[in-house]
N, C-alpha and C. Protein backbone atom coordinates (compact mmCIF):
# COMPACT_ATOMS: atom_id res chain seq x y z
N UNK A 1 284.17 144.12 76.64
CA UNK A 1 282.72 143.96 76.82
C UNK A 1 282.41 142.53 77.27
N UNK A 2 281.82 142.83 78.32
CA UNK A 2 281.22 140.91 79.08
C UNK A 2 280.62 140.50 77.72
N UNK A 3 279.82 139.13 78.28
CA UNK A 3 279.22 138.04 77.03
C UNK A 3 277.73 138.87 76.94
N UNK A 4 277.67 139.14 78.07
CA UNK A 4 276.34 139.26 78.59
C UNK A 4 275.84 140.80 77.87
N UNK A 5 277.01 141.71 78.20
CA UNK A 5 276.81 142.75 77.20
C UNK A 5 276.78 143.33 75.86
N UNK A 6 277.53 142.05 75.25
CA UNK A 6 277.42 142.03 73.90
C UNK A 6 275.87 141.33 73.45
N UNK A 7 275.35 140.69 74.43
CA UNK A 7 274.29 139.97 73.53
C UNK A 7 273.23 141.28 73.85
N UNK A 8 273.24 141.93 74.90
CA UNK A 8 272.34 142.93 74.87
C UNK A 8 272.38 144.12 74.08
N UNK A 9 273.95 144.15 73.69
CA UNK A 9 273.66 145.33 72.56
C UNK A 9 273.26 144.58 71.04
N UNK A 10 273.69 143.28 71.15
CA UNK A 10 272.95 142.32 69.54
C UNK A 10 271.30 142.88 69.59
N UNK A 11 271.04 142.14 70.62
CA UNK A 11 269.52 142.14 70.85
C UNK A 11 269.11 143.75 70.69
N UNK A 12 269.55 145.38 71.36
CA UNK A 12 269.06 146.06 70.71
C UNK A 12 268.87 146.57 69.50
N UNK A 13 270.26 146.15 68.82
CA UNK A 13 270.20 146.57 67.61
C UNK A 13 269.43 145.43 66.44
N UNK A 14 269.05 144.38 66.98
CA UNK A 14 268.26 143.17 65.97
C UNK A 14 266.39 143.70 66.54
N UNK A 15 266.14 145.15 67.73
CA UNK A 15 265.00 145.17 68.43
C UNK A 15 264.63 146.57 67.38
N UNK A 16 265.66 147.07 67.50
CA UNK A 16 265.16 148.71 66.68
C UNK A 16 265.17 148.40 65.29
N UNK A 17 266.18 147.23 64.56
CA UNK A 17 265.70 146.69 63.10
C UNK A 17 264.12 146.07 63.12
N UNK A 18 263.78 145.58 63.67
CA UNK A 18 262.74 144.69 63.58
C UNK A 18 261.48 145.97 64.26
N UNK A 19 261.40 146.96 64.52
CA UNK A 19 260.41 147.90 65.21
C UNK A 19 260.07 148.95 63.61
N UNK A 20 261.70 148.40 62.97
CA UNK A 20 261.54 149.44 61.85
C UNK A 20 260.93 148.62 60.58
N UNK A 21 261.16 147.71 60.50
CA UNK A 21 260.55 146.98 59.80
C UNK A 21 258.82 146.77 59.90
N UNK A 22 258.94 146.33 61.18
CA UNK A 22 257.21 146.45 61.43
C UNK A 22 256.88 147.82 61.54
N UNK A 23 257.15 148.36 61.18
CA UNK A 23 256.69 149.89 61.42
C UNK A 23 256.38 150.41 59.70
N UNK A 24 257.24 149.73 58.68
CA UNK A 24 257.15 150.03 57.26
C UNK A 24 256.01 149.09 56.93
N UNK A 25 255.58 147.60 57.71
CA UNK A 25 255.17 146.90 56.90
C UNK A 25 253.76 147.62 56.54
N UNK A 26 253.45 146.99 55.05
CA UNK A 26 252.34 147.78 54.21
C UNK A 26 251.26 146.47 54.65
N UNK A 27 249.80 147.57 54.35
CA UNK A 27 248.70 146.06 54.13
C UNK A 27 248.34 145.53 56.19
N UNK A 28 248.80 146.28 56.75
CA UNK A 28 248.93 145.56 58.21
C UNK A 28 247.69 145.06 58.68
N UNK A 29 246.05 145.57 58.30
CA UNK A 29 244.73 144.85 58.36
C UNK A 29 244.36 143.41 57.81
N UNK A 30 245.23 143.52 56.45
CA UNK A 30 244.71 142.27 55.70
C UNK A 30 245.83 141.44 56.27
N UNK A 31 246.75 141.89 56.12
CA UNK A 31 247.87 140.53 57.11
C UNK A 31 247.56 139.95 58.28
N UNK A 32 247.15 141.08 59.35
CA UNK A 32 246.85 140.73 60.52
C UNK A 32 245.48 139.96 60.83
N UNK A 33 244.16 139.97 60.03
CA UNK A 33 243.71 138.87 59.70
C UNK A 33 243.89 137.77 58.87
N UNK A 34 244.83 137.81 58.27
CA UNK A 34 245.01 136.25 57.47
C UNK A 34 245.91 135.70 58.68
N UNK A 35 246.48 136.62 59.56
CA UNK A 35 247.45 135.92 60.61
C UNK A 35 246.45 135.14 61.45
N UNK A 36 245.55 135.90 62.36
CA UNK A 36 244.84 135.82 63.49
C UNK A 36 243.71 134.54 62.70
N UNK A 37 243.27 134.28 61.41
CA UNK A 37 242.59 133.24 61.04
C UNK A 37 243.00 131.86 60.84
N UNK A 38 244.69 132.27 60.65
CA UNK A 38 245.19 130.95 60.58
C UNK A 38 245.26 130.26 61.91
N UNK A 39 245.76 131.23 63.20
CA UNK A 39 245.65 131.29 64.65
C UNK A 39 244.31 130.18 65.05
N UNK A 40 243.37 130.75 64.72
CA UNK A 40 241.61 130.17 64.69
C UNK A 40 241.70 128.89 64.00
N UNK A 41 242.34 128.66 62.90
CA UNK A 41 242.17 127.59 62.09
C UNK A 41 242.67 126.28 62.82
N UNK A 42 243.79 126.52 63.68
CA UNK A 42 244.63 125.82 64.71
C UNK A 42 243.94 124.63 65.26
N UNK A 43 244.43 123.51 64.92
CA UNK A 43 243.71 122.24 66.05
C UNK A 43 244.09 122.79 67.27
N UNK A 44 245.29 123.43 67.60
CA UNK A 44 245.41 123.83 69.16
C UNK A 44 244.59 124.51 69.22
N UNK A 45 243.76 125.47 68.83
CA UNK A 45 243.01 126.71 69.06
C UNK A 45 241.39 125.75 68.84
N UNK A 46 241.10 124.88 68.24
CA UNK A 46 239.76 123.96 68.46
C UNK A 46 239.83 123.33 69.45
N UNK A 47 241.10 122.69 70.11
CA UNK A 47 241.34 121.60 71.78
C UNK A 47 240.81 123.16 72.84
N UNK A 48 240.94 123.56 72.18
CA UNK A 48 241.58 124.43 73.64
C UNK A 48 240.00 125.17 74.55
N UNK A 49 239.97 124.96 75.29
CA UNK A 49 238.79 125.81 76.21
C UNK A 49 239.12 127.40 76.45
N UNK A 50 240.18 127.90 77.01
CA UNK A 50 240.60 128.69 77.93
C UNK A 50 241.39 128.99 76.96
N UNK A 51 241.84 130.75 76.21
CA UNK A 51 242.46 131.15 75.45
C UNK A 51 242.69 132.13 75.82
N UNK A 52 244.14 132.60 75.48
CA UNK A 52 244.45 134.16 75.56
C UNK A 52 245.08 134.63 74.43
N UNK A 53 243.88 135.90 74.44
CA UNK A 53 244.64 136.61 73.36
C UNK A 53 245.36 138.01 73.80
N UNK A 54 246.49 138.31 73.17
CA UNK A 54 247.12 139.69 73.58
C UNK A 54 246.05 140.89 72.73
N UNK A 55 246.26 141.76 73.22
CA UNK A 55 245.56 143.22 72.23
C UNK A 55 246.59 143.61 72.22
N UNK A 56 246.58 144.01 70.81
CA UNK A 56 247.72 145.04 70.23
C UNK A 56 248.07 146.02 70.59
N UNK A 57 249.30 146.25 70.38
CA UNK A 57 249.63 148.29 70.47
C UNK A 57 250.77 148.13 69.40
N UNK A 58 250.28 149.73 69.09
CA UNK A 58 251.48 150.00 68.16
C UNK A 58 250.90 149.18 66.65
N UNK A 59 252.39 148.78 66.48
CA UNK A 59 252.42 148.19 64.91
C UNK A 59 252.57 146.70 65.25
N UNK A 60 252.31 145.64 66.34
CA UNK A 60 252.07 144.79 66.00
C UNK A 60 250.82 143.87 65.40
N UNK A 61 250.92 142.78 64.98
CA UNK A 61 249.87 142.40 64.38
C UNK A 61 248.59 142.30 65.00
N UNK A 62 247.55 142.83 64.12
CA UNK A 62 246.44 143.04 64.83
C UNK A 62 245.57 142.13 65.33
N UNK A 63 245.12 142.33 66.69
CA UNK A 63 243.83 140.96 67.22
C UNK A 63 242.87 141.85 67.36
N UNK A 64 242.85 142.96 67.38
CA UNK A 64 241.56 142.77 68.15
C UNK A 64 240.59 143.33 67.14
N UNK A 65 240.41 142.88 66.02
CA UNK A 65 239.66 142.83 64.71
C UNK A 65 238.68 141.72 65.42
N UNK A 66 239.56 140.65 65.24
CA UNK A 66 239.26 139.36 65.55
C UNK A 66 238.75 138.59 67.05
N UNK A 67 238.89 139.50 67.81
CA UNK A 67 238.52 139.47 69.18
C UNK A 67 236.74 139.12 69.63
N UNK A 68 236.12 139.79 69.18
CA UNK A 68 234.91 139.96 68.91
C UNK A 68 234.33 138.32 68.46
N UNK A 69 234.91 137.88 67.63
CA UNK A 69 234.51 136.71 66.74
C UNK A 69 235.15 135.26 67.94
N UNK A 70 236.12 135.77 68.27
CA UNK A 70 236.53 134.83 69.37
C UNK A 70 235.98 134.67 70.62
N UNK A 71 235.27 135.90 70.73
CA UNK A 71 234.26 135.84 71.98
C UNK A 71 232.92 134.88 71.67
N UNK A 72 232.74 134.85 70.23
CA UNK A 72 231.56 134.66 69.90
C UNK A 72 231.30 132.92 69.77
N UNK A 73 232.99 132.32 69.71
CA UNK A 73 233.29 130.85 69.54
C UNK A 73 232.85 129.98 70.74
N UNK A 74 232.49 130.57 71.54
CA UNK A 74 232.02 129.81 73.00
C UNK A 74 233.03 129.31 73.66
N UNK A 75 234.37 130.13 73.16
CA UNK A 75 235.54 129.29 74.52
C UNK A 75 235.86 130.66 75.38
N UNK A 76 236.31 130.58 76.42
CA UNK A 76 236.54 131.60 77.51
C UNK A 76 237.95 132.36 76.87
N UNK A 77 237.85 133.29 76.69
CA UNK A 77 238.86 134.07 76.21
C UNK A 77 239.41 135.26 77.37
N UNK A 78 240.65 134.85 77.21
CA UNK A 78 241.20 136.07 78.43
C UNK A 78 242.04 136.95 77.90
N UNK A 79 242.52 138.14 78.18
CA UNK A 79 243.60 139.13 77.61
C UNK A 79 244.16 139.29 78.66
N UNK A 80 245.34 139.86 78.81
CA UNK A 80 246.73 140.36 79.67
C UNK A 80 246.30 142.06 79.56
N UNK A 81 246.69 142.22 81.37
CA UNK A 81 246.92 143.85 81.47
C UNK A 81 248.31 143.89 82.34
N UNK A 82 248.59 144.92 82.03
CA UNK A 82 249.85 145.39 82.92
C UNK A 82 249.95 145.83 84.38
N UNK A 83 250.23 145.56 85.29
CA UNK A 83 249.26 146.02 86.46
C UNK A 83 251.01 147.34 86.92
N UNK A 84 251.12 147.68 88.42
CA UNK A 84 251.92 149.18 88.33
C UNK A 84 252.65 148.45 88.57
N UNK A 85 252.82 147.16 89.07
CA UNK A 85 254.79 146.67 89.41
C UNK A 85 255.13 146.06 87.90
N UNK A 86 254.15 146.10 86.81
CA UNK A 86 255.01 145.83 85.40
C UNK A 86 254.72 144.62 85.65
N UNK A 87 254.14 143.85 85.94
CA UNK A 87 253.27 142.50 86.13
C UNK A 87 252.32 142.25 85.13
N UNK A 88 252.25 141.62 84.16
CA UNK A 88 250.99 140.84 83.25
C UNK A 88 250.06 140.22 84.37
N UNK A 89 249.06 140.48 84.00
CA UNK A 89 247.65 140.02 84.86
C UNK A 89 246.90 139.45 83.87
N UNK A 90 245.87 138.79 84.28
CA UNK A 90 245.00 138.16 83.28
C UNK A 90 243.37 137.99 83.52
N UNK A 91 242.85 138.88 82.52
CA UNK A 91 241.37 139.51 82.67
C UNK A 91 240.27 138.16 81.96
N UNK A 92 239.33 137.87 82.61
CA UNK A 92 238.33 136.77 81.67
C UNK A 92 237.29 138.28 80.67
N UNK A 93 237.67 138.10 79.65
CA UNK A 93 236.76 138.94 78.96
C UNK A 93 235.49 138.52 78.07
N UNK A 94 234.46 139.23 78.49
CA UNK A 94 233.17 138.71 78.05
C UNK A 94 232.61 139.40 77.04
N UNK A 95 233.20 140.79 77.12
CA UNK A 95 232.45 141.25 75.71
C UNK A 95 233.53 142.64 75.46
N UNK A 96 233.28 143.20 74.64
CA UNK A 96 234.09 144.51 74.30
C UNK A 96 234.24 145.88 75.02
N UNK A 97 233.09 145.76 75.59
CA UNK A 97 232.38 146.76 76.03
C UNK A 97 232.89 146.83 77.40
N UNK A 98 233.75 145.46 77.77
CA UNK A 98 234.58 145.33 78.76
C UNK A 98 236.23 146.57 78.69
N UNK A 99 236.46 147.09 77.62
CA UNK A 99 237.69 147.44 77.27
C UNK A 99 237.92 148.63 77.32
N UNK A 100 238.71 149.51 77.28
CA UNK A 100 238.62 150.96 77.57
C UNK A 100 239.89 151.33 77.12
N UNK A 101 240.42 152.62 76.03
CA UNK A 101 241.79 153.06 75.93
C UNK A 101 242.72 153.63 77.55
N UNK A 102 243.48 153.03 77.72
CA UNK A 102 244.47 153.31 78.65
C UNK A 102 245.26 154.29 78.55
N UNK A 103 246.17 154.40 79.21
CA UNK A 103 247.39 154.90 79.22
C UNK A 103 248.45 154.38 78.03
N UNK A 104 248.94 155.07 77.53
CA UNK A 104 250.00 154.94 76.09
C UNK A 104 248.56 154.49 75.43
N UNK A 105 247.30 154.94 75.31
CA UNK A 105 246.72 154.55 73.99
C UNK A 105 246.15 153.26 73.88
N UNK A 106 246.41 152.05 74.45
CA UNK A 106 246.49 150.77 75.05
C UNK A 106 244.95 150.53 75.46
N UNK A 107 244.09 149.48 74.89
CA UNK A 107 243.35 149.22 74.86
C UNK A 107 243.40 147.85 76.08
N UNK A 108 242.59 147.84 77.00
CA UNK A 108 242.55 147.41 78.56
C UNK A 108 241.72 147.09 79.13
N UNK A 109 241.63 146.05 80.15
CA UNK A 109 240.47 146.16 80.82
C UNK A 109 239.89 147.38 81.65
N UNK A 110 238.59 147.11 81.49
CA UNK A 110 238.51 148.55 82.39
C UNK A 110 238.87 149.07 84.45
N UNK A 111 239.22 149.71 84.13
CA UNK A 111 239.75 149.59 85.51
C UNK A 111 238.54 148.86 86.92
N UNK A 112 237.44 149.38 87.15
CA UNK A 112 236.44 148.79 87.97
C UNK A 112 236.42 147.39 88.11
N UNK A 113 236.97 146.72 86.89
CA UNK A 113 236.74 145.69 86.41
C UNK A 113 237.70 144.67 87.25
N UNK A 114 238.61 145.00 86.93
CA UNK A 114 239.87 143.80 87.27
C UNK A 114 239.83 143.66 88.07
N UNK A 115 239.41 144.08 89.30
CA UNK A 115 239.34 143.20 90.72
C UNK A 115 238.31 142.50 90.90
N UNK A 116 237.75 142.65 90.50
CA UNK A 116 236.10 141.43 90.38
C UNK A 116 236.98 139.78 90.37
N UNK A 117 236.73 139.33 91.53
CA UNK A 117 237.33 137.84 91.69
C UNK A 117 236.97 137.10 89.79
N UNK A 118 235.73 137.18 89.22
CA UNK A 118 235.02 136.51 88.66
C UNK A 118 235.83 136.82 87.25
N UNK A 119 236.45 137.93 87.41
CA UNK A 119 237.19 138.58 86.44
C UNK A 119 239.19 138.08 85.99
N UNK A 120 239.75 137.64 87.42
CA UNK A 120 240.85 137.06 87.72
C UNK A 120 241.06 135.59 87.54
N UNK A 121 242.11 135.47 86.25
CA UNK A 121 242.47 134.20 86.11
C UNK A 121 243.87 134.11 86.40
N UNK A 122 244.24 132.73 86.69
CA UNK A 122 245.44 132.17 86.70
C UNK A 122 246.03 131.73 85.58
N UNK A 123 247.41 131.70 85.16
CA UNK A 123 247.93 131.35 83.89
C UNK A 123 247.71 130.04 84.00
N UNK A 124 247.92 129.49 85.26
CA UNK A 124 248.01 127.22 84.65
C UNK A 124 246.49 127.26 84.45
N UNK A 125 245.37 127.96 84.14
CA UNK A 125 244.04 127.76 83.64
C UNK A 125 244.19 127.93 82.25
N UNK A 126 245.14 128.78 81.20
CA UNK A 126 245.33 128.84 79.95
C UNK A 126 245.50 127.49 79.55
N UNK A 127 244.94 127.27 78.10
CA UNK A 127 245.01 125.83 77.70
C UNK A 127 246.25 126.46 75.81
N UNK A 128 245.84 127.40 75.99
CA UNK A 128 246.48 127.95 74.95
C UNK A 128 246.93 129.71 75.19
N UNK A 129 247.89 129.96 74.59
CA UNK A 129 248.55 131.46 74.71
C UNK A 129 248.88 131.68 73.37
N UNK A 130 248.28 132.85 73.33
CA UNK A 130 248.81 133.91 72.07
C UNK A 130 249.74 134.75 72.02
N UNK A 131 250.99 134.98 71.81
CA UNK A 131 252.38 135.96 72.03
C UNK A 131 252.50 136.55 71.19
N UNK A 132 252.77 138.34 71.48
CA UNK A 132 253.57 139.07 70.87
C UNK A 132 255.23 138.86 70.84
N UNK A 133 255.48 139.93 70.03
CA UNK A 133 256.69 140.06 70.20
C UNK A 133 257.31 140.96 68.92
N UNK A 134 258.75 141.71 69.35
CA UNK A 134 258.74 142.09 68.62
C UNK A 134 259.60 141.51 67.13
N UNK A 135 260.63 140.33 67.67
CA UNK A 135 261.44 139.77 66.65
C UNK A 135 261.64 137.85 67.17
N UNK A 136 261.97 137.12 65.87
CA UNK A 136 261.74 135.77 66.56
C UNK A 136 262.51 135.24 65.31
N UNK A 137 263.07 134.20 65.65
CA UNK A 137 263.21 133.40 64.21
C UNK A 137 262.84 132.36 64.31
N UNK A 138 263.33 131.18 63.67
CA UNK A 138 262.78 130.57 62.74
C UNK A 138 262.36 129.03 63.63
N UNK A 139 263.24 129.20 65.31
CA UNK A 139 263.46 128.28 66.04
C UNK A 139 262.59 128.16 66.77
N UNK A 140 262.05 129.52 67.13
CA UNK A 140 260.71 130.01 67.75
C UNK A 140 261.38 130.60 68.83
N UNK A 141 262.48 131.10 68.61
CA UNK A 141 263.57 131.90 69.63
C UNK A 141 262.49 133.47 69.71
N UNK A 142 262.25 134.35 70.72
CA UNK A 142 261.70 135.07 70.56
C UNK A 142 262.23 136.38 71.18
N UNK A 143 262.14 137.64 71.04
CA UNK A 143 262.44 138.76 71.57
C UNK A 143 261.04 139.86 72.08
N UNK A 144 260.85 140.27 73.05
CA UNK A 144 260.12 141.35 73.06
C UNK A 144 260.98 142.41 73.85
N UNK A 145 259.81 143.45 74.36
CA UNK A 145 260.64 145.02 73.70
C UNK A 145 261.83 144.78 75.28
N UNK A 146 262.23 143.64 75.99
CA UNK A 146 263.35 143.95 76.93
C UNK A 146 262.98 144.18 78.55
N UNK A 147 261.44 144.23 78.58
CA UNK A 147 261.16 144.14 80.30
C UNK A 147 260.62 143.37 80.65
N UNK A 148 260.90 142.01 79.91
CA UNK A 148 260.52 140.93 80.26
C UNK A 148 259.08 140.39 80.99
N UNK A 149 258.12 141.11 80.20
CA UNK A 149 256.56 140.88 80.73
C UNK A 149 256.03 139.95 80.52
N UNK A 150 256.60 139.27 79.69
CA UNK A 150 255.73 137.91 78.98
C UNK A 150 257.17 136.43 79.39
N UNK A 151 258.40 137.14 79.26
CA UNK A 151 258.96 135.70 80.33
C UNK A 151 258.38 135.33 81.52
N UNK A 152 258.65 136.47 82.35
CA UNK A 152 257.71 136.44 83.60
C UNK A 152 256.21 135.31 83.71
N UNK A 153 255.75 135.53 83.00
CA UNK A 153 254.36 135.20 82.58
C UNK A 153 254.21 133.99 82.39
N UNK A 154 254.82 133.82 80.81
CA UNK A 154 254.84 132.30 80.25
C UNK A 154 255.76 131.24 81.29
N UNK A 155 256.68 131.59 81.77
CA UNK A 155 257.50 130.74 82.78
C UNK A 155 256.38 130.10 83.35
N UNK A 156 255.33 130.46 83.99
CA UNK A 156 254.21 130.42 85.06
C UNK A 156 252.94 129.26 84.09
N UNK A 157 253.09 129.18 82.98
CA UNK A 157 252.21 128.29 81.85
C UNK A 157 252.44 126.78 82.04
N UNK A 158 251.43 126.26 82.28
CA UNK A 158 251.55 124.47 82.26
C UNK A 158 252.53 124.64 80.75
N UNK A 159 252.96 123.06 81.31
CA UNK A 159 253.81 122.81 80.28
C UNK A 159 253.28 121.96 78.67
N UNK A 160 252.16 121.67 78.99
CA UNK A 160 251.22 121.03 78.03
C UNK A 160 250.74 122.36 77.34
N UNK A 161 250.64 123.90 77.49
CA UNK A 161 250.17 124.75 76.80
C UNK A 161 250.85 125.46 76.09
N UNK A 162 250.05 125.62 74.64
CA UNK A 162 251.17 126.01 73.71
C UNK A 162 251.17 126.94 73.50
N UNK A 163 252.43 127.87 72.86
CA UNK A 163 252.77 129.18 73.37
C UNK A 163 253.11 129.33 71.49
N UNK A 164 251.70 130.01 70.95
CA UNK A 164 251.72 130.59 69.72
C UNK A 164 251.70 132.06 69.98
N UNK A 165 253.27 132.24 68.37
CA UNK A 165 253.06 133.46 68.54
C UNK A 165 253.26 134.34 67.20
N UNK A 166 252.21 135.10 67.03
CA UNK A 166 252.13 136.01 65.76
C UNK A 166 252.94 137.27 65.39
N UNK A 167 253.44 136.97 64.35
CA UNK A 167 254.20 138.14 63.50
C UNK A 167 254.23 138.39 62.13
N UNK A 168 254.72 139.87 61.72
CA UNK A 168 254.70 139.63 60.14
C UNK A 168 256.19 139.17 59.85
N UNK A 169 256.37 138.66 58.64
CA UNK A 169 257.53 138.11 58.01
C UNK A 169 258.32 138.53 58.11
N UNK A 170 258.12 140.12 57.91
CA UNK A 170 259.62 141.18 58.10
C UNK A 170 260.15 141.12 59.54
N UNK A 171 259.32 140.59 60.66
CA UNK A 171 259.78 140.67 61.86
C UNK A 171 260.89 138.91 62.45
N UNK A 172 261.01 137.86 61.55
CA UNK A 172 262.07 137.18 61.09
C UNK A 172 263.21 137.14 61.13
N UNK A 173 264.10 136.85 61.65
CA UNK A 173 265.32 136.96 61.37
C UNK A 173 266.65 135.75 61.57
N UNK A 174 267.11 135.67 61.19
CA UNK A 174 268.34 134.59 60.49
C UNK A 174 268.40 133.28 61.95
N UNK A 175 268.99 134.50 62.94
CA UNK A 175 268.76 134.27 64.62
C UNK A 175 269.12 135.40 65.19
N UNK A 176 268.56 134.86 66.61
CA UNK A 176 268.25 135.34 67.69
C UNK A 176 269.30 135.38 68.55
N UNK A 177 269.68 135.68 69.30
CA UNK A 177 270.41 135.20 70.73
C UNK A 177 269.57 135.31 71.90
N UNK A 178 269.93 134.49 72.40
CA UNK A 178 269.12 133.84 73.24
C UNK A 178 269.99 133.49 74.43
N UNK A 179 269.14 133.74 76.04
CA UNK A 179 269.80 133.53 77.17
C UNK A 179 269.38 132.35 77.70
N UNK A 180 269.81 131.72 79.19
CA UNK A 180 269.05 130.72 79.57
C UNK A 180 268.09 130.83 80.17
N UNK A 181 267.35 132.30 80.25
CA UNK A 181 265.80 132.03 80.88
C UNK A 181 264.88 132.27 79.70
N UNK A 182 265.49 132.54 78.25
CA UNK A 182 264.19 132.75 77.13
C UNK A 182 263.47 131.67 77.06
N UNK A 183 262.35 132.32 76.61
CA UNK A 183 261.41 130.87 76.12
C UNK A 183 261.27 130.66 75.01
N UNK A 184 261.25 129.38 74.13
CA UNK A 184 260.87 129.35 72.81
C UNK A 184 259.63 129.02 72.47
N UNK A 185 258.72 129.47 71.58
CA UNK A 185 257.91 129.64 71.39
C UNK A 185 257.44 127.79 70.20
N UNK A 186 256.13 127.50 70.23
CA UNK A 186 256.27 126.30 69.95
C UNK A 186 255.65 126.06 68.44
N UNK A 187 254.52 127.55 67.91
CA UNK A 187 254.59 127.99 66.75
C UNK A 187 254.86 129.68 66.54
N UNK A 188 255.20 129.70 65.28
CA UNK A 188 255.24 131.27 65.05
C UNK A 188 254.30 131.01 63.56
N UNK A 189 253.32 131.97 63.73
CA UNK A 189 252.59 132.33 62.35
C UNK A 189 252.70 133.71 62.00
N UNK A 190 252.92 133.57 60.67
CA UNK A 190 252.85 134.82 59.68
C UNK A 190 251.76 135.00 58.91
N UNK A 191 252.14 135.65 57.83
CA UNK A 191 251.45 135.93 56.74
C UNK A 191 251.25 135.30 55.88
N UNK A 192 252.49 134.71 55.75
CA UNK A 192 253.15 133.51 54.98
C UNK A 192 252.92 132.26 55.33
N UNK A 193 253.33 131.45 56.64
CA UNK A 193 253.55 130.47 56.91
C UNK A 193 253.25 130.03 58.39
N UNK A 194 252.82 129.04 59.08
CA UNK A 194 253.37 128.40 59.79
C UNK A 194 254.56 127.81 60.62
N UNK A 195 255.73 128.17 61.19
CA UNK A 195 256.43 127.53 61.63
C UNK A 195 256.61 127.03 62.90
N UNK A 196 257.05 125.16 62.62
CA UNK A 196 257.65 124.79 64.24
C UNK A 196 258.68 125.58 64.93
N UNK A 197 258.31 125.94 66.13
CA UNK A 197 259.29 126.13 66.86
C UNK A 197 260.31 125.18 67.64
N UNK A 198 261.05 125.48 68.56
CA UNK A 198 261.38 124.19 69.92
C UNK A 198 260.68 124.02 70.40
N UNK A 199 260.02 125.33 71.18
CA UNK A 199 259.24 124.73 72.32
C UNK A 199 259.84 124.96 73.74
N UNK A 200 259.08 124.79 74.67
CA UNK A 200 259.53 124.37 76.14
C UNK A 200 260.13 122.86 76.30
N UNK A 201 261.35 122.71 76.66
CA UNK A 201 261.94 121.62 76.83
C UNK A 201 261.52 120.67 77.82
């Protein structure tokens, strides 16, 4: 087995532990706001003008409780859609009423919507980023689900913007493996804690 193939079968089997884990965790409302408040509490998240937040799917931690209240902070808040080549795009969202269930269930901009110039942002306009994912440790090494939507993405982020990213505890792990195009993430917040990451070098 190449190098290359062993780290991809690490990585699935550290992707379906960590899907199962977040999938058991109990309490996922009250976590996912004590997460998303600590997020808010952030001197990066008070500097910052221009914010993005991800919307959830599935069992990761929840934003868009908190979405609403972030609209309401007077900084420009943007969310990520998927566009058909598997491309993250980035919507300026103004109110809720902007959002519509998608395809897989997936809460989205609404389609009419996203081509509206007024509606289209650029990532070097983010002053701050919010990341999923599904497993990370402690380095701020990070994993998501493997089609690389958010490397793509964050690669494209000034280098002054910081790349926080939320999980529950159970989604943790010892380490990661990691290639040379991952990115590390520069905090990870939990439920629990705060942690430094590396960072972008």
């Amino acid at each position: 087995m190449t190098f290359d193939a062993a780290i991809r079968e690490q990585k699935d089997q550290l992707r379906k532990q960590a899907h199962s884990n977040r999938n058991a965790q109990e309490n996922k409302d009250d976590l996912s706001r004590r997460i998303v408040g600590a997020f808010m509490a952030l001197p990066e998240y008070a500097k910052a003008n221009t914010v993005m937040f991800y919307i959830d799917v599935r069992s990761e931690v929840r934003t868009r409780h908190d979405l609403e209240l972030a609209l309401q902070s007077g900084k420009t808040i943007i969310v990520p859609w998927c566009n058909d080549d598997g491309e993250l795009e980035l919507f300026r969202l103004a109110s809720m009423d902007e959002l519509e269930v998608g395809m897989y269930k997936i809460l989205e901009p609404r389609k009419e919507l996203r081509s509206l110039p007024e509606k289209q942002v650029n990532v070097e306009e983010l002053d701050l980023i919010m990341v999923p994912g599904v497993a990370f440790d402690r380095r701020g090494a990070r994993m998501g689900h493997g089609k690389g939507y958010y490397d793509k993405l964050l690669q494209h982020a000034r280098k002054d913007t910081p790349l926080i990213a939320l999980a529950f505890e159970c989604q943790l792990f010892e380490q990661i493996p990691v290639a040379d195009h991952d990115i590390f993430m520069d905090k990870i917040i939990t439920e629990d804690q705060v942690y430094t990451g590396r960072g972008r070098s």
